[in-house]
Protein backbone atom coordinates (compact mmCIF):
# COMPACT_ATOMS: atom_id res chain seq x y z
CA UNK A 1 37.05 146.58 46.64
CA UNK A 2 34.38 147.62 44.02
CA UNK A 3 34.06 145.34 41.31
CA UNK A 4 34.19 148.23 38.59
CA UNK A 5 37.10 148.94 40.02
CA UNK A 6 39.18 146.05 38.83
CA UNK A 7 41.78 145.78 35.59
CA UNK A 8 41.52 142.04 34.81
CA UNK A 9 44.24 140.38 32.20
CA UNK A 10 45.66 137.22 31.37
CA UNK A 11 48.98 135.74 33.02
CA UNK A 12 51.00 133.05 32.30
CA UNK A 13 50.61 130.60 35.09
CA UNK A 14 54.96 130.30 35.69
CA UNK A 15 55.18 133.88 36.19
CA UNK A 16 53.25 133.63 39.59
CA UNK A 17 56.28 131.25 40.80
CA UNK A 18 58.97 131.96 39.08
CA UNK A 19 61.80 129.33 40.83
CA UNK A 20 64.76 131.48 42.94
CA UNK A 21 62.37 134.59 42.44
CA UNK A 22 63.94 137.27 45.55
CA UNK A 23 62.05 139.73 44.39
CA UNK A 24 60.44 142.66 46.82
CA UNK A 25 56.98 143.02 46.75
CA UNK A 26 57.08 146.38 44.85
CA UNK A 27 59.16 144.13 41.78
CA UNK A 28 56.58 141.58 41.29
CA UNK A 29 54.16 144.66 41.19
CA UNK A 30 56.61 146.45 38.55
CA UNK A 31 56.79 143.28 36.60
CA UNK A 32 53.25 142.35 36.47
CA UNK A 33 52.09 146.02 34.97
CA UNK A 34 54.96 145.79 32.43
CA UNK A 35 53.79 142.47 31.66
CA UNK A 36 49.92 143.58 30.82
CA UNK A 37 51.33 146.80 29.44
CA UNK A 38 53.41 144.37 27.55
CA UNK A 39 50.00 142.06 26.38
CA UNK A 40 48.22 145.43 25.39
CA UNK A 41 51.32 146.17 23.02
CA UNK A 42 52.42 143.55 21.45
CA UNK A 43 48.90 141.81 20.61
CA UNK A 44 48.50 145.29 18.76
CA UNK A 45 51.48 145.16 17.05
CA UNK A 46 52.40 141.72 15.83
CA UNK A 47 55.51 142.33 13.95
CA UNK A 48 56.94 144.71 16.09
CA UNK A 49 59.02 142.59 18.98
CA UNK A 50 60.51 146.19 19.84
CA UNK A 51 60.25 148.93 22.81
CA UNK A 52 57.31 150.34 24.21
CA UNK A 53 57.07 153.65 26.45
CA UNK A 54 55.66 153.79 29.86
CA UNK A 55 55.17 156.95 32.55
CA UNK A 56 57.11 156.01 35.68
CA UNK A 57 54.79 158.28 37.60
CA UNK A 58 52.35 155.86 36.81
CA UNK A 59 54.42 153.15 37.95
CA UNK A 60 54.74 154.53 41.30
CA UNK A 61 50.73 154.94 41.50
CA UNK A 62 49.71 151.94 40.45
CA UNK A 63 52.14 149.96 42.80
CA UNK A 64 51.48 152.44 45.87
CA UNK A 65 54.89 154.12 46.04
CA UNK A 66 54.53 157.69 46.42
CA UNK A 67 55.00 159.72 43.61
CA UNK A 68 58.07 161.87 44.83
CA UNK A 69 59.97 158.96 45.88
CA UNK A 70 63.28 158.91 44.04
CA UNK A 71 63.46 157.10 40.63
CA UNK A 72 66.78 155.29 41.48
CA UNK A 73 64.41 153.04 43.72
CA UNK A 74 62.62 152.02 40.19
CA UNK A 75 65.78 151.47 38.42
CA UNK A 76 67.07 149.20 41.27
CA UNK A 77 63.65 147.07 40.99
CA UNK A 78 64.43 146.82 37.16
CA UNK A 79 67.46 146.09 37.27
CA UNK A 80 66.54 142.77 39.38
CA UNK A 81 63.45 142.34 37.05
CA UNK A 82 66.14 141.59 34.26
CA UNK A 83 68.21 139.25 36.17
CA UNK A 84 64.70 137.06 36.55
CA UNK A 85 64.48 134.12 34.53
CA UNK A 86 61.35 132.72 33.38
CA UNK A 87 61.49 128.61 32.87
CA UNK A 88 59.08 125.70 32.09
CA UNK A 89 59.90 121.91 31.24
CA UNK A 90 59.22 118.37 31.55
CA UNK A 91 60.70 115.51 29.97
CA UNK A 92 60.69 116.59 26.60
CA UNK A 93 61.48 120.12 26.32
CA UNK A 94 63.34 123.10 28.45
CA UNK A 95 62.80 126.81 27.87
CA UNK A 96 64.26 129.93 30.05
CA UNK A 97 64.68 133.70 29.24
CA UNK A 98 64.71 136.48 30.94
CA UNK A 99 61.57 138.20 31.23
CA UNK A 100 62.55 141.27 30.83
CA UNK A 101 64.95 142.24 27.68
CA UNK A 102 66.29 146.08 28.44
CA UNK A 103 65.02 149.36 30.01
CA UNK A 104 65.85 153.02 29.32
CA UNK A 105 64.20 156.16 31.61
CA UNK A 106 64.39 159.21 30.09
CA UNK A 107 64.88 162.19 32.03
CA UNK A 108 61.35 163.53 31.19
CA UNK A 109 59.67 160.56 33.77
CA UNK A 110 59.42 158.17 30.41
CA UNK A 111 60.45 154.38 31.09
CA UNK A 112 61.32 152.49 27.57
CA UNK A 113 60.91 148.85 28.37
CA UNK A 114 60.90 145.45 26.07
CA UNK A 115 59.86 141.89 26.95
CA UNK A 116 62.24 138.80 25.76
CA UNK A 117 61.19 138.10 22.38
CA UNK A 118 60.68 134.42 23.75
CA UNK A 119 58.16 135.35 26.84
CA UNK A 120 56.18 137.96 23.43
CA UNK A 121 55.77 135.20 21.78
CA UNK A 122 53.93 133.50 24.32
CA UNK A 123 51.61 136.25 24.84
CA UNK A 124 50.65 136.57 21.17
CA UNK A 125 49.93 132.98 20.81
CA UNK A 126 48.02 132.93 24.14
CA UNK A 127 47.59 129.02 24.17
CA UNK A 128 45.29 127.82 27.36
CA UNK A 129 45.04 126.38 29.62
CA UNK A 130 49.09 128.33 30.31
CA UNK A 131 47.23 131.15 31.95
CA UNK A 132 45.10 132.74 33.97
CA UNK A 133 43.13 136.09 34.68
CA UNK A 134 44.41 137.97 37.79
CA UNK A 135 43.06 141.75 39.00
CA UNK A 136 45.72 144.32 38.80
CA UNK A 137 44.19 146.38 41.45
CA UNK A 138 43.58 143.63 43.98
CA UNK A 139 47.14 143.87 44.41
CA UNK A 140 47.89 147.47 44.86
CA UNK A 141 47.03 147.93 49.08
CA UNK A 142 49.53 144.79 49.93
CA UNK A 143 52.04 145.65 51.64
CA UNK A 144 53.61 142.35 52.20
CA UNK A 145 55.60 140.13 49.52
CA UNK A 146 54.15 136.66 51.01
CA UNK A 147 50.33 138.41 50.36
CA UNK A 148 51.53 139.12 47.39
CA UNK A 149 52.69 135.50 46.30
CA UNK A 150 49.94 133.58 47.87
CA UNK A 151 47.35 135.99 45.74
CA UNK A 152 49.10 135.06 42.62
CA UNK A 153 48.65 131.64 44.02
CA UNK A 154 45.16 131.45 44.07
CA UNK A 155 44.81 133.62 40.70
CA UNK A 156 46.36 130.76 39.22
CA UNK A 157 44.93 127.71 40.75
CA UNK A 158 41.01 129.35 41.53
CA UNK A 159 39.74 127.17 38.98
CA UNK A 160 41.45 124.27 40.42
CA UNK A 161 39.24 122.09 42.29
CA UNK A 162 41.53 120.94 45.18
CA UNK A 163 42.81 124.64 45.20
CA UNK A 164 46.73 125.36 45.57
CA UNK A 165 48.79 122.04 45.34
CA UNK A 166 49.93 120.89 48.34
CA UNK A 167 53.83 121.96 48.22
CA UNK A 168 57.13 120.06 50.70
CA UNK A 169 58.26 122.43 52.60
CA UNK A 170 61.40 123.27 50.86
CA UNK A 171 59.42 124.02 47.61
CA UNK A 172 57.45 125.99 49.57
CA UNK A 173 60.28 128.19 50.89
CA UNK A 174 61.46 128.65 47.73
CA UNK A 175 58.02 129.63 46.50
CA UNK A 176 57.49 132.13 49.47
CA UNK A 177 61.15 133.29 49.40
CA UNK A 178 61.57 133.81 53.26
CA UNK A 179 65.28 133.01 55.25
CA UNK A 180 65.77 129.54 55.90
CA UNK A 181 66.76 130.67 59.35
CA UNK A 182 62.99 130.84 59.87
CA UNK A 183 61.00 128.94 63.16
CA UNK A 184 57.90 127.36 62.48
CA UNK A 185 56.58 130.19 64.72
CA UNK A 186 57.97 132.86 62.43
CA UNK A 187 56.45 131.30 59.58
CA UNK A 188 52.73 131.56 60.81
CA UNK A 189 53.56 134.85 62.18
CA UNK A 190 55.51 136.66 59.84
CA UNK A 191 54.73 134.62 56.43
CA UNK A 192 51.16 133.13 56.97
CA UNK A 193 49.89 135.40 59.54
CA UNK A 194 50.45 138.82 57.52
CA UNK A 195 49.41 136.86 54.57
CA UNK A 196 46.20 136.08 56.36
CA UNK A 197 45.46 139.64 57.65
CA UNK A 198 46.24 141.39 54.06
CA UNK A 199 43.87 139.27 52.69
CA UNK A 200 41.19 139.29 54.74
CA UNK A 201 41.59 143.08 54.88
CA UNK A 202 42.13 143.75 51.11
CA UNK A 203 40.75 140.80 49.57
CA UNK A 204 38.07 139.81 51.06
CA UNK A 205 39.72 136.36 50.85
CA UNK A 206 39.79 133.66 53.91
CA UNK A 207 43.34 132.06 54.07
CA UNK A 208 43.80 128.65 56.39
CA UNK A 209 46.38 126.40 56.29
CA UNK A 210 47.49 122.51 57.20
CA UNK A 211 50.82 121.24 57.94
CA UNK A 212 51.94 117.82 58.14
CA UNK A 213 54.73 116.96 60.28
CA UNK A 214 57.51 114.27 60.51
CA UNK A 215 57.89 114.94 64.25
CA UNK A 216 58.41 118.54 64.87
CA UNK A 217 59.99 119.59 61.50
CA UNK A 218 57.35 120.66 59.02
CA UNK A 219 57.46 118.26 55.71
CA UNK A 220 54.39 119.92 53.78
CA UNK A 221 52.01 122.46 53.94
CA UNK A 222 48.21 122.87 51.77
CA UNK A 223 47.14 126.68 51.59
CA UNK A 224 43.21 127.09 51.28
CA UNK A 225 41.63 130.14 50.44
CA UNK A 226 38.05 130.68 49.91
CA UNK A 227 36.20 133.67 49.29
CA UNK A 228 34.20 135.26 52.11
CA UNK A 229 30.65 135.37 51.75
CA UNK A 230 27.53 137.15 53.32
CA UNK A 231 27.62 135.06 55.90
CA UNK A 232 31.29 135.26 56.64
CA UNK A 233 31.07 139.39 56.77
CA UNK A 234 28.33 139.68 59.75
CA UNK A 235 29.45 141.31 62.28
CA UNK A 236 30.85 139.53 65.01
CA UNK A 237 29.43 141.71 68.11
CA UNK A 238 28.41 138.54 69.93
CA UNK A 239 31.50 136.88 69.65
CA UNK A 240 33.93 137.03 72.06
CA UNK A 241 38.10 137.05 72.23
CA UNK A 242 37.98 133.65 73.22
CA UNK A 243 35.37 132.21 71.36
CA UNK A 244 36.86 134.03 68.55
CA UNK A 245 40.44 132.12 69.23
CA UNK A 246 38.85 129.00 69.71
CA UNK A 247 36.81 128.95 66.15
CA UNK A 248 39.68 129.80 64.74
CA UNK A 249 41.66 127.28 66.47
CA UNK A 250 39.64 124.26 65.18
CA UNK A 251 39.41 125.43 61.73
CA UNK A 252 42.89 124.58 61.26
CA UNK A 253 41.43 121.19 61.19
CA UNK A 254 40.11 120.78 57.46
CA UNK A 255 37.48 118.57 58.35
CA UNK A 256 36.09 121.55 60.49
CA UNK A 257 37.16 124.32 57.85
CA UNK A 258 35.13 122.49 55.33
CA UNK A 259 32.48 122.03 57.07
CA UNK A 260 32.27 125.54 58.78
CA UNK A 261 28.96 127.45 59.01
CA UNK A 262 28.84 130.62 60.60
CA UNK A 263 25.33 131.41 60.15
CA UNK A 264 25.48 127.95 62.65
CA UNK A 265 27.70 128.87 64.73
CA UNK A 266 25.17 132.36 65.63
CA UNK A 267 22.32 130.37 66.30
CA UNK A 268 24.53 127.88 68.75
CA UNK A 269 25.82 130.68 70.66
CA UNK A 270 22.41 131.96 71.27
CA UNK A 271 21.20 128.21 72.58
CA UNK A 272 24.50 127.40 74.69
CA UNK A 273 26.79 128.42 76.95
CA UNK A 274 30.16 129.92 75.36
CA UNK A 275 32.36 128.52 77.61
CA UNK A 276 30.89 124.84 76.47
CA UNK A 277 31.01 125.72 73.08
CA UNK A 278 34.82 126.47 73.36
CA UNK A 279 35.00 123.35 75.03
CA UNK A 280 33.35 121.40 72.39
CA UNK A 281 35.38 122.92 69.65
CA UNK A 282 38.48 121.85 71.78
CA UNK A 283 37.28 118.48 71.30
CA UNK A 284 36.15 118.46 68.04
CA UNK A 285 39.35 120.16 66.82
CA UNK A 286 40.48 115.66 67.30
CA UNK A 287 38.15 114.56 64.65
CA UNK A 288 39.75 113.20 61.64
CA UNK A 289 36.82 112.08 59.63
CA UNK A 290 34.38 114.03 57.32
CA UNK A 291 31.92 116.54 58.70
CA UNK A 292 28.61 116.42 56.80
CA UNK A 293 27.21 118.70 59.48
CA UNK A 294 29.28 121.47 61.45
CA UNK A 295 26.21 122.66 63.67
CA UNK A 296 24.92 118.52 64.03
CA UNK A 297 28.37 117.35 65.54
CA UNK A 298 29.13 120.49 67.12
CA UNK A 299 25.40 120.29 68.41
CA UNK A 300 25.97 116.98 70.01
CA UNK A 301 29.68 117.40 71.28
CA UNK A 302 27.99 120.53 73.31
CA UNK A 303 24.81 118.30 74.47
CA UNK A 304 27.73 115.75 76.05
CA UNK A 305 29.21 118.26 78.11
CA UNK A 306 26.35 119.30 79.57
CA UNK A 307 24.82 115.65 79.90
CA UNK A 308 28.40 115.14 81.86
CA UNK A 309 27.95 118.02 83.91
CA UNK A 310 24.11 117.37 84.53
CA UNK A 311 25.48 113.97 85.79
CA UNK A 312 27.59 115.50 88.35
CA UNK A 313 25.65 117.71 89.70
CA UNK A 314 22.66 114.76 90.25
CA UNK A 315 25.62 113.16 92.29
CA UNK A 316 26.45 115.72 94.28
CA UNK A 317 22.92 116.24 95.29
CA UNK A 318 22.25 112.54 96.00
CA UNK A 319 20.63 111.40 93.37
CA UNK A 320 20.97 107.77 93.35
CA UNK A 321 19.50 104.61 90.78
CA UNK A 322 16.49 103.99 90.31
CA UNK A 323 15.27 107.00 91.92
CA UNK A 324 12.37 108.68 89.44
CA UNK A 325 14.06 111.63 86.94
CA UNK A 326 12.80 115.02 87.41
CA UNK A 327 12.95 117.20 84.07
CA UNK A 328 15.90 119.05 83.45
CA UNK A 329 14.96 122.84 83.24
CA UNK A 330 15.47 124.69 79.98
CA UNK A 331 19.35 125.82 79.91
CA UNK A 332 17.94 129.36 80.80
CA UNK A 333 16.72 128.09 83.82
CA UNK A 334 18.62 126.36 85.33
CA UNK A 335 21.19 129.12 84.91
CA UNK A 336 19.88 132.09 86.13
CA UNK A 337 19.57 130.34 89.86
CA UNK A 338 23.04 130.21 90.01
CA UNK A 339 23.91 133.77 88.62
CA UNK A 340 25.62 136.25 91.00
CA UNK A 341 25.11 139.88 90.60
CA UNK A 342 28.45 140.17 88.85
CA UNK A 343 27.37 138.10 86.50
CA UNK A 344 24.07 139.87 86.17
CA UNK A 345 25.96 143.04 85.76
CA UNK A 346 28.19 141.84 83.38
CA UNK A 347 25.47 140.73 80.97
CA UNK A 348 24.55 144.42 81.79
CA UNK A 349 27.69 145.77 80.30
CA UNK A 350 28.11 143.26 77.31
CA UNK A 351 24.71 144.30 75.95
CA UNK A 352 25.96 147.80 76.69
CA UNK A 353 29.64 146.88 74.51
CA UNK A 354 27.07 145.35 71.67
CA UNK A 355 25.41 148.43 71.30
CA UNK A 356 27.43 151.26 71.06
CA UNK A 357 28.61 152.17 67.81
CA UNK A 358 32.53 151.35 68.42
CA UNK A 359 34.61 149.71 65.74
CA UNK A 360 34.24 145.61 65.63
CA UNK A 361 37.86 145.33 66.83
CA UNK A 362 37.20 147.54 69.78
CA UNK A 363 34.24 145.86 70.77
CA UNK A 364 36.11 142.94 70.63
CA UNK A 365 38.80 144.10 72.82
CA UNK A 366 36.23 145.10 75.52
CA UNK A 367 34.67 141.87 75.26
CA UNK A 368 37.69 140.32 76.14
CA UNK A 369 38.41 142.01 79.03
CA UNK A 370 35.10 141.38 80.34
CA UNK A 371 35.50 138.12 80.25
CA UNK A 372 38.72 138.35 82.52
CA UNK A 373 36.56 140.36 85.32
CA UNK A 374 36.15 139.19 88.71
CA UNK A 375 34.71 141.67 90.68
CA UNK A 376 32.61 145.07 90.24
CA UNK A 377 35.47 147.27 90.86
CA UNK A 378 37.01 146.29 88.07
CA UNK A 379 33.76 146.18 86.03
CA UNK A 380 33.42 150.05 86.73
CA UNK A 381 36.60 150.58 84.84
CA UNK A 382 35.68 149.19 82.19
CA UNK A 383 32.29 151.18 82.20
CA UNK A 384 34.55 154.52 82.21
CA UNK A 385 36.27 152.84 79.27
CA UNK A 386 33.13 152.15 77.11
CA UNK A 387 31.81 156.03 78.23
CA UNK A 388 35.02 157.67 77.05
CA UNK A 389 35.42 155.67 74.08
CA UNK A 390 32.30 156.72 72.90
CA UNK A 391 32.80 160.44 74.02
């Protein structure tokens, strides 16, 4: 998204988790551009805790919905808007309201629409540290509710320097609002996972997660997002399916998130074998200490595999103690003796893959497969692929 493009405002931090909230994602979009509609108002008109007019047609655009869909769809999103209550206490006080007081469309496309006089009065006085600044626009392409709720999650809590509270799993539920009936798989796929995508997509935003478990039942869960930066963004042409599912593997370690480098991680794969650096990251996916260094450890997890494998094949060729050490030959070396001509051609046709000027994800995809080859029949199909998806 361009950054001139943006429409940044001021939110009250309980409005991006309002407790029992149901609400579709196109209602929390309604609600949020009545509510800065509603600052713009009111802060202009201090005495007035009345009505103020809006264009549903601009409704629909701003939230994504296309402009001929019915209005009765609106009106059914407002109506659950006013059955919302908005609530905030500790030991010493309670307050709840509804946020939103009445509606009227007219039948010329105008919506007439007033705040409680309790949540107006909040947004005239305007106290921090209550809220925060979100970007109107950086919610318009979601298309899923959870995106939506975990990008009012960070709004609120990006100044925060541990990030989104950790949350137990039932408030988290409730925060996310998805059936109870849900699997820990269907909450990584359908909850996280489109979360993750959206964002990443949209947002330009990196979303992990880390669960702790009391045996297999899920008791918490932390949410970290992080902007990506220019590092994060280059493409990943030399990357392939697997690698790709391994990094992404470990990084659900936080140790290893934190850590993470993946200006590193380039100049590893271009020193080491990728099928020892997937090992490595299997391994290192265990530690459960602080990483000062990701390409250091990672470095010297990779340099013990292929110490271990430099061992065995000195025993298999009868190397015995004491014997005098002959110098190990530079990794290139050593492995371009034992390369068949599949292999060779293979390297042929993943140079070929890097170079075309296919999408990322389909370069990816033929990656992938090329790593499941076996023999050069099936290496010529996927030639014909590469020349026809490029025709």
């Amino acid at each position: 998204m361009n950054k001139k493009d943006t429409i940044i405002y001021p939110k009250r931090n309980e409005l991006s988790t309002l407790k029992g909230n149901t609400l579709s994602l196109n209602a929390r979009k309604i609600y949020d551009f009545i509510y800065r509609k509603g600052i713009e108002f009111y802060k202009n008109h201090n005495n007035n805790f009345g009505i103020y007019e809006l264009n549903i047609y601009e409704i629909k655009q701003k939230i994504g919905m296309n402009k001929t869909t019915d209005h009765s769809m609106i009106i059914k999103e407002l109506e659950l808007i006013r059955n919302v209550e908005f609530k905030t206490y500790d030991d010493k006080y309670f307050l709840s309201f509804p946020i939103l007081s009445g509606f009227n469309l007219k039948v010329d496309g105008t919506l007439e629409v007033a705040l409680s006089q309790f949540l107006i009065r909040l947004i005239v006085e305007n106290k921090e540290p209550y809220y925060h600044f979100v970007d109107e626009l950086a919610y318009k392409p979601l298309k899923s509710k959870y995106s939506k709720i975990i990008l009012d999650l960070y709004f609120r809590y990006k100044s925060n320097i541990n990030g989104i509270p950790q949350m137990d799993i039932n408030k988290f539920q409730d925060t996310m609002q998805y059936t109870k009936g849900y699997k820990n798989n269907d909450i990584e796929r359908f909850v996280l996972g489109q979360a993750k995508k959206e964002l990443e997509n949209y947002n330009n935003l990196i979303l992990t997660w880390n669960i702790e478990r009391v045996g297999r039942k899920w008791a918490s869960i932390k949410l970290n997002i992080k902007e990506k930066n220019i590092i994060d963004t280059i493409p990943v042409k030399q990357f392939s399916t697997k690698l790709l599912k391994a990094i992404e593997k470990s990084r659900k370690n936080r140790f290893i998130d934190d850590s993470y480098s993946q200006k590193a991680m380039e100049k590893i794969l271009q020193k080491y074998e990728e099928k020892d650096i997937i090992k490595a990251l299997g391994e290192l996916y265990k530690y459960n200490s602080e990483i000062k260094n990701f390409s250091k450890i990672l470095t010297a997890k990779i340099e013990n595999i292929k110490n271990s494998k430099m061992a065995k094949i000195k025993e298999n060729q009868g190397y015995i103690l004491g014997q005098e050490e002959v110098e190990i030959p530079l990794k290139s070396d050593f492995i371009e003796s034992r390369k068949s001509y599949l292999d060779i051609e293979k390297e042929k046709v993943s140079n070929l893959i890097r170079n075309t000027g296919l999408p990322t994800e389909r370069r990816i995809f033929l990656m992938g497969q090329l790593g499941e080859i076996e023999n050069l029949e099936d290496l010529e199909k996927i030639k014909s692929k590469i020349k026809k998806s490029e025709s």
